[in-house]
Protein backbone atom coordinates (compact mmCIF):
# COMPACT_ATOMS: atom_id res chain seq x y z
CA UNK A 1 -83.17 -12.19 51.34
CA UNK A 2 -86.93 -13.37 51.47
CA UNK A 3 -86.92 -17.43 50.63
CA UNK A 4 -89.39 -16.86 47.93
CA UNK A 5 -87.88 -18.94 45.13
CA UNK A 6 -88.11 -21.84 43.04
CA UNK A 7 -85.65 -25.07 43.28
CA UNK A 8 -84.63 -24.60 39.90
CA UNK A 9 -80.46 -24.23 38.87
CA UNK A 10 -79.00 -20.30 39.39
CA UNK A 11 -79.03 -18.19 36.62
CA UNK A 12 -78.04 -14.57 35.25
CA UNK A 13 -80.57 -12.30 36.77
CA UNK A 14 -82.07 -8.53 36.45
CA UNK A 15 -82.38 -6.60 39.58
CA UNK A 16 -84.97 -3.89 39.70
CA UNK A 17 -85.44 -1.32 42.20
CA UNK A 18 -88.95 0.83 42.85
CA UNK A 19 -90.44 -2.59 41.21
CA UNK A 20 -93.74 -2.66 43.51
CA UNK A 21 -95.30 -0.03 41.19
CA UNK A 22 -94.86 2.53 37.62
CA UNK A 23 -91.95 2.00 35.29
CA UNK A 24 -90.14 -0.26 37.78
CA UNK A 25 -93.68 -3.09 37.82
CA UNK A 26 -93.48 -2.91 34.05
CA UNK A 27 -89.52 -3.54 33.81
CA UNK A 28 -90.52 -6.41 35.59
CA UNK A 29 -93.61 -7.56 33.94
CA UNK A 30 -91.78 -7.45 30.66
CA UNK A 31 -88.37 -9.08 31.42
CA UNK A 32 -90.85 -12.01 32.92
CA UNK A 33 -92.08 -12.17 29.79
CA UNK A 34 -88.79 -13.13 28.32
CA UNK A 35 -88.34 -15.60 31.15
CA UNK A 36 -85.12 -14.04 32.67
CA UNK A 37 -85.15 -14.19 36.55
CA UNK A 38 -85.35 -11.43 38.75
CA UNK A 39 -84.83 -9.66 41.54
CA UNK A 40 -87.41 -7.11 42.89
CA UNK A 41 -86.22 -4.22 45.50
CA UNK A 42 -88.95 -2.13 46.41
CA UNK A 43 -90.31 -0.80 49.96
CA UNK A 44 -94.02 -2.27 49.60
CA UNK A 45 -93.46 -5.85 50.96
CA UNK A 46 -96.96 -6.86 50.35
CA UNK A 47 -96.76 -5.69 46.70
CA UNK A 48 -93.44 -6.97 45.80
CA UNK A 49 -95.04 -10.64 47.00
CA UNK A 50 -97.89 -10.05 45.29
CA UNK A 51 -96.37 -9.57 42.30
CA UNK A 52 -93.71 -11.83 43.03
CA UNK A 53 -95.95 -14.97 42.76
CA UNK A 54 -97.96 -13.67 39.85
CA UNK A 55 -94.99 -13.65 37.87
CA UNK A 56 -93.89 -16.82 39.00
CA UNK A 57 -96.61 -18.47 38.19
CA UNK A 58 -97.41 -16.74 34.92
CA UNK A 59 -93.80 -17.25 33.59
CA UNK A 60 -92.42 -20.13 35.26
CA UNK A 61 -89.56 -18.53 36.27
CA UNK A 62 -87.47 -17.56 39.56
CA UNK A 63 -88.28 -14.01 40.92
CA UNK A 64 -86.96 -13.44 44.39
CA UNK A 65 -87.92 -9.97 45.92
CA UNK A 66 -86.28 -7.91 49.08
CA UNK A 67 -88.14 -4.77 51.14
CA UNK A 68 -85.50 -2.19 51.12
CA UNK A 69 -85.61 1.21 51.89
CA UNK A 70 -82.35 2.03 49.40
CA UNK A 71 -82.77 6.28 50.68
CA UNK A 72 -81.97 4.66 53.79
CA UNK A 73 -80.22 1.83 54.21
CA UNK A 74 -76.41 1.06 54.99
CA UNK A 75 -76.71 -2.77 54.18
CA UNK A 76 -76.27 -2.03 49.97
CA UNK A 77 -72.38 -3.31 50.42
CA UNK A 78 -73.56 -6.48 51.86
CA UNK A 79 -75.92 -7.35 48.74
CA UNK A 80 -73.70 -8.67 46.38
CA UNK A 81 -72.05 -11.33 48.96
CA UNK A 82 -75.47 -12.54 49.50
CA UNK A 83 -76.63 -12.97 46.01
CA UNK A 84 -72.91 -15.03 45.55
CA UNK A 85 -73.44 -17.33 48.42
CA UNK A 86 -76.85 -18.03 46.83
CA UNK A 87 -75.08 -18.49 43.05
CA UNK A 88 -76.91 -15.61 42.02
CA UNK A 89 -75.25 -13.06 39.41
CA UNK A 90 -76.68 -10.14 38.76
CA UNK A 91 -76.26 -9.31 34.56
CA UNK A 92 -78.92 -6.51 34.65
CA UNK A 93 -79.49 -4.01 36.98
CA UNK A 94 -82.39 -1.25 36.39
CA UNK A 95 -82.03 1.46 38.67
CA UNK A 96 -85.19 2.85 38.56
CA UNK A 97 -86.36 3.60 42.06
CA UNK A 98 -86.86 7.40 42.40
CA UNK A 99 -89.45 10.08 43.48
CA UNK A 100 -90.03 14.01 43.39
CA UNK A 101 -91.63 16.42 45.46
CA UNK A 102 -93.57 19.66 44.03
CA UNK A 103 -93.19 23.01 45.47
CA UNK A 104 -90.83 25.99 46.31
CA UNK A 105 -87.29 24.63 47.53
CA UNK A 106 -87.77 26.56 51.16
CA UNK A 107 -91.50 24.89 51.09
CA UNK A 108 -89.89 21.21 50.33
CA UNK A 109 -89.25 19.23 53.91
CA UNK A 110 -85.63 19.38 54.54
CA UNK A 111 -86.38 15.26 54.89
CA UNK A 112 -87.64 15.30 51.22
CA UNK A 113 -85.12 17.19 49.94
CA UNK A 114 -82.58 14.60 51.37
CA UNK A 115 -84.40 11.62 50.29
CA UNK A 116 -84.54 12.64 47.04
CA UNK A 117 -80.91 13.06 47.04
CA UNK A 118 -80.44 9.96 48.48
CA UNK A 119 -82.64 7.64 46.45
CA UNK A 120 -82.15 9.07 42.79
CA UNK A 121 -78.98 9.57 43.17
CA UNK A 122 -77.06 7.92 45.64
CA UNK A 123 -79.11 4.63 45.50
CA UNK A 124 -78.29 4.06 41.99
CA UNK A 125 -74.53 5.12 42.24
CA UNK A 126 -74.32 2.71 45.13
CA UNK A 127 -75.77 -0.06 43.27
CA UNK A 128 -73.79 0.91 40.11
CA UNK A 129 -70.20 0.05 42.12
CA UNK A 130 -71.32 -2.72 43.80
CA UNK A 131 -72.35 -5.12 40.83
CA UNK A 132 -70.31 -3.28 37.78
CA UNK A 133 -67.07 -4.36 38.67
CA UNK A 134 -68.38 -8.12 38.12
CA UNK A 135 -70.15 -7.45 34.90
CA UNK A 136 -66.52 -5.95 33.56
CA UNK A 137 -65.11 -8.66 34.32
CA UNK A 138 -67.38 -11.16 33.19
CA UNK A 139 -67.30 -9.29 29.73
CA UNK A 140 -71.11 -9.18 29.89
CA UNK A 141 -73.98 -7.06 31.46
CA UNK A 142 -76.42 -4.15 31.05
CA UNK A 143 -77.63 -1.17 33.48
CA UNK A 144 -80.76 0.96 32.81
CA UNK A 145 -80.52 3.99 34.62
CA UNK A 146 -84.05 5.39 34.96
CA UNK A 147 -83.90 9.56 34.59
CA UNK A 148 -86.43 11.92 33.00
CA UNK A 149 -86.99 14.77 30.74
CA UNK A 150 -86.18 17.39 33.68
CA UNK A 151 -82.77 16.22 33.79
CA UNK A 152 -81.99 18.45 30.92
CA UNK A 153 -83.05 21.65 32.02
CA UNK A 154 -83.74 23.58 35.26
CA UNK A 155 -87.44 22.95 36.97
CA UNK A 156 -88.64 25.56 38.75
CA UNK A 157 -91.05 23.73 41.58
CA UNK A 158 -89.14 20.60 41.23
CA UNK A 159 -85.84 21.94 41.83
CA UNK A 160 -84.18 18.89 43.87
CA UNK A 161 -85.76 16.36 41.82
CA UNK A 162 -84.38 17.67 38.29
CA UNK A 163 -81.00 18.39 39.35
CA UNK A 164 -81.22 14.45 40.43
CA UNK A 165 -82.17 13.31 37.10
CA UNK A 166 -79.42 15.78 35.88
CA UNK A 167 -76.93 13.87 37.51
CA UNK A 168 -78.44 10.00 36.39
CA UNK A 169 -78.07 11.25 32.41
CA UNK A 170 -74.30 13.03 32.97
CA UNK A 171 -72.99 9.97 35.27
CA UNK A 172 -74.59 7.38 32.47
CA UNK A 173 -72.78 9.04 29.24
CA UNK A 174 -69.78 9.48 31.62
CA UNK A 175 -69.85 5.65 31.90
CA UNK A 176 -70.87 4.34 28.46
CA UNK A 177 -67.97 6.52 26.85
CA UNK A 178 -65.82 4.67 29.84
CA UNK A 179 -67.76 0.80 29.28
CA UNK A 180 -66.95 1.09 25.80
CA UNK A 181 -64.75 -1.52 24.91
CA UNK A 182 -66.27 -3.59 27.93
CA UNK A 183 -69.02 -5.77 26.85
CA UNK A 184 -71.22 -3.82 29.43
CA UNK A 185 -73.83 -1.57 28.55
CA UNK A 186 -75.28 1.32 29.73
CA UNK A 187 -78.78 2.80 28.52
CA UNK A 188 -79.98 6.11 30.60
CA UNK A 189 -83.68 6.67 29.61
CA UNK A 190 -85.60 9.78 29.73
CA UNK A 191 -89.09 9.87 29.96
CA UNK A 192 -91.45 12.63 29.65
CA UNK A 193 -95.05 12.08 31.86
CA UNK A 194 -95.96 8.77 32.55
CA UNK A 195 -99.37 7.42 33.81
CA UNK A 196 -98.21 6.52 37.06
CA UNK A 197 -98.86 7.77 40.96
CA UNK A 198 -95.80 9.96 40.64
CA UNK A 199 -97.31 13.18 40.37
CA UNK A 200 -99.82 12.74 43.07
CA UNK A 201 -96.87 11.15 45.23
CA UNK A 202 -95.13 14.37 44.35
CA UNK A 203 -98.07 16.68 45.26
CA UNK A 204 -98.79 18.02 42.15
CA UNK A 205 -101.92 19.16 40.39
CA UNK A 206 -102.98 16.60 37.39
CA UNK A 207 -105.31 17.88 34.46
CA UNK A 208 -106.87 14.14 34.22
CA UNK A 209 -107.68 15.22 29.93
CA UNK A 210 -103.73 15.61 30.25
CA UNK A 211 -103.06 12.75 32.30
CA UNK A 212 -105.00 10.70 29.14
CA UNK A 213 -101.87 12.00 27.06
CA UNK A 214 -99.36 10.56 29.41
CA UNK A 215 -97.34 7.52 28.23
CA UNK A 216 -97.71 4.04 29.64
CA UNK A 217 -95.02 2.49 31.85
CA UNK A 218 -94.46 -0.57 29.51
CA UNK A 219 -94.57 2.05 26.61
CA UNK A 220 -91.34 3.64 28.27
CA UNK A 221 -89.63 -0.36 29.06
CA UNK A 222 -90.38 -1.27 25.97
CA UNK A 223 -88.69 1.77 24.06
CA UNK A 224 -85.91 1.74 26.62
CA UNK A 225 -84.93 -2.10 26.14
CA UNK A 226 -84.99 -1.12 22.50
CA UNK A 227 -82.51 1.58 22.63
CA UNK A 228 -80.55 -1.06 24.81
CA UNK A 229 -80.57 -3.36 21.83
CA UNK A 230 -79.21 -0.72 19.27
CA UNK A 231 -76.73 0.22 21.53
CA UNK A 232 -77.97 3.74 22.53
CA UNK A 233 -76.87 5.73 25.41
CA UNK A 234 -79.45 8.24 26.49
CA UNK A 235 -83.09 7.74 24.87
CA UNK A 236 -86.07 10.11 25.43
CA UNK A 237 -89.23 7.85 25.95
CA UNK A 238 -92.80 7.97 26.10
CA UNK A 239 -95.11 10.67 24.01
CA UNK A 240 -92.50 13.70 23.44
CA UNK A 241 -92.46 14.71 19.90
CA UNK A 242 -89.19 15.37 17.63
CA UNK A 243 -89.50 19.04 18.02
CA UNK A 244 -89.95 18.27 22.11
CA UNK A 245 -86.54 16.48 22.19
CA UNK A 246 -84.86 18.74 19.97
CA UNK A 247 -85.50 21.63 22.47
CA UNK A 248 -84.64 19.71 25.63
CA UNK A 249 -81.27 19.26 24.13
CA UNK A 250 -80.59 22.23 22.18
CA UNK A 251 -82.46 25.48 23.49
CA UNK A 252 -81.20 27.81 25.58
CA UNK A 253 -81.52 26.61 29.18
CA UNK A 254 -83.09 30.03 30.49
CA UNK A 255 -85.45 29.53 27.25
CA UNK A 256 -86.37 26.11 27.76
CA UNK A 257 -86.83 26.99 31.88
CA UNK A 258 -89.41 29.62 31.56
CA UNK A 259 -90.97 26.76 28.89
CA UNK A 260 -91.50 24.68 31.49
């Protein structure tokens, strides 16, 4: 754990993962806002500081961060002992960390392909058992799984990465229909494009009059903390119209794949 923090009494706090940039940076910015103490994960050290201190300062509040590299590491068990020893309960978790990579599947690095795996999927599953158990029994806490639009139909050139977000939106209505009668609850959200470095990360062409269209990051929190509120399970956010959503969910897969 980096010694980052203010002197000031424990409290209930968010954890965010892939919170040194995108959607994760504006979960962050915007629970800041409402003063609740956080928790950054991310594997940019020098940005999770950075932004560390600016929120710190800006909110007067306690925001601890920690460089992890969750597609790799095997120290996720040990996290919530270290969090107790420090008084520290976790009452939100966003699992938002993730990343794609564009191309044919025999054309993606076999390392890619794994990471992927690992990261959207395995990351958040991992962090999912480790601090749900507590929030069940405390009667009290929220998880924001981070998915997107591909997650409901196949994606040719982005094979890996949808079937990951495929699996986020199934294993978050699994669990809300189980959290239920739980006090704990779980939002997936879904966004279409988003003006972040995710496509270029990914390797994928950008139209830049498109990339004008795309939604902002706190756009997509915003909506997303809002569904939380109304007690909504799986929310499509950002810039997708009615008719967009309606065909994600309702077309004929082999349809809506050749749409894409």
């Amino acid at each position: 754990m980096t010694e980052n923090s203010a002197s000031e009494p424990k409290k209930n706090y968010a954890l965010i993962t892939g919170a040194s940039s995108g959607i994760g940076q504006a979960f962050a910015k915007v629970l800041a806002s409402k003063k609740k103490p956080l928790i950054l994960i991310g594997r940019d050290e020098q940005k999770l500081k950075a932004l560390s201190e600016e929120l710190r300062s800006r909110e007067g509040i306690d925001v601890r961060f920690l460089p992890i590299d969750l597609a790799r590491s095997k120290e996720l068990p040990l996290l919530p002992g270290k969090l107790q020893n420090m008084g520290i309960t976790i009452d939100v978790l966003v699992n938002n960390a993730g990343f794609g990579k564009f191309g044919r599947e025999e054309e993606v690095r076999y390392e890619d392909a794994l990471n992927m795996v690992n990261l959207n999927c395995r990351a958040l599953l991992a962090l999912t058992k480790l601090f749900l158990p507590e929030m069940v029994r405390r009667h009290k806490g929220a998880i924001i799984n981070v998915a997107s639009t591909a997650g409901f139909a196949p994606w040719p050139d982005m094979a890996t990465y949808a079937a990951t977000k495929a699996f986020v939106i199934s294993y978050s209505e699994s669990l809300a229909e189980e959290l239920k009668s739980t006090g704990v609850k779980i939002v997936c959200t879904c966004p279409g494009p988003v003006a972040t470095a995710f496509q270029e990360r990914a390797g994928m062409k950008v139209d830049l009059n498109e990339y004008k269209n795309y939604a902002d990051p706190q756009t997509i929190v915003e909506e997303t903390l809002g569904a939380l509120k109304s007690n909504k399970t799986l929310v499509i956010t950002g810039r997708s119209t009615g008719k967009t959503k309606w065909a994600l969910r309702f077309l004929p897969r082999s349809l809506v794949s050749k749409i894409i």
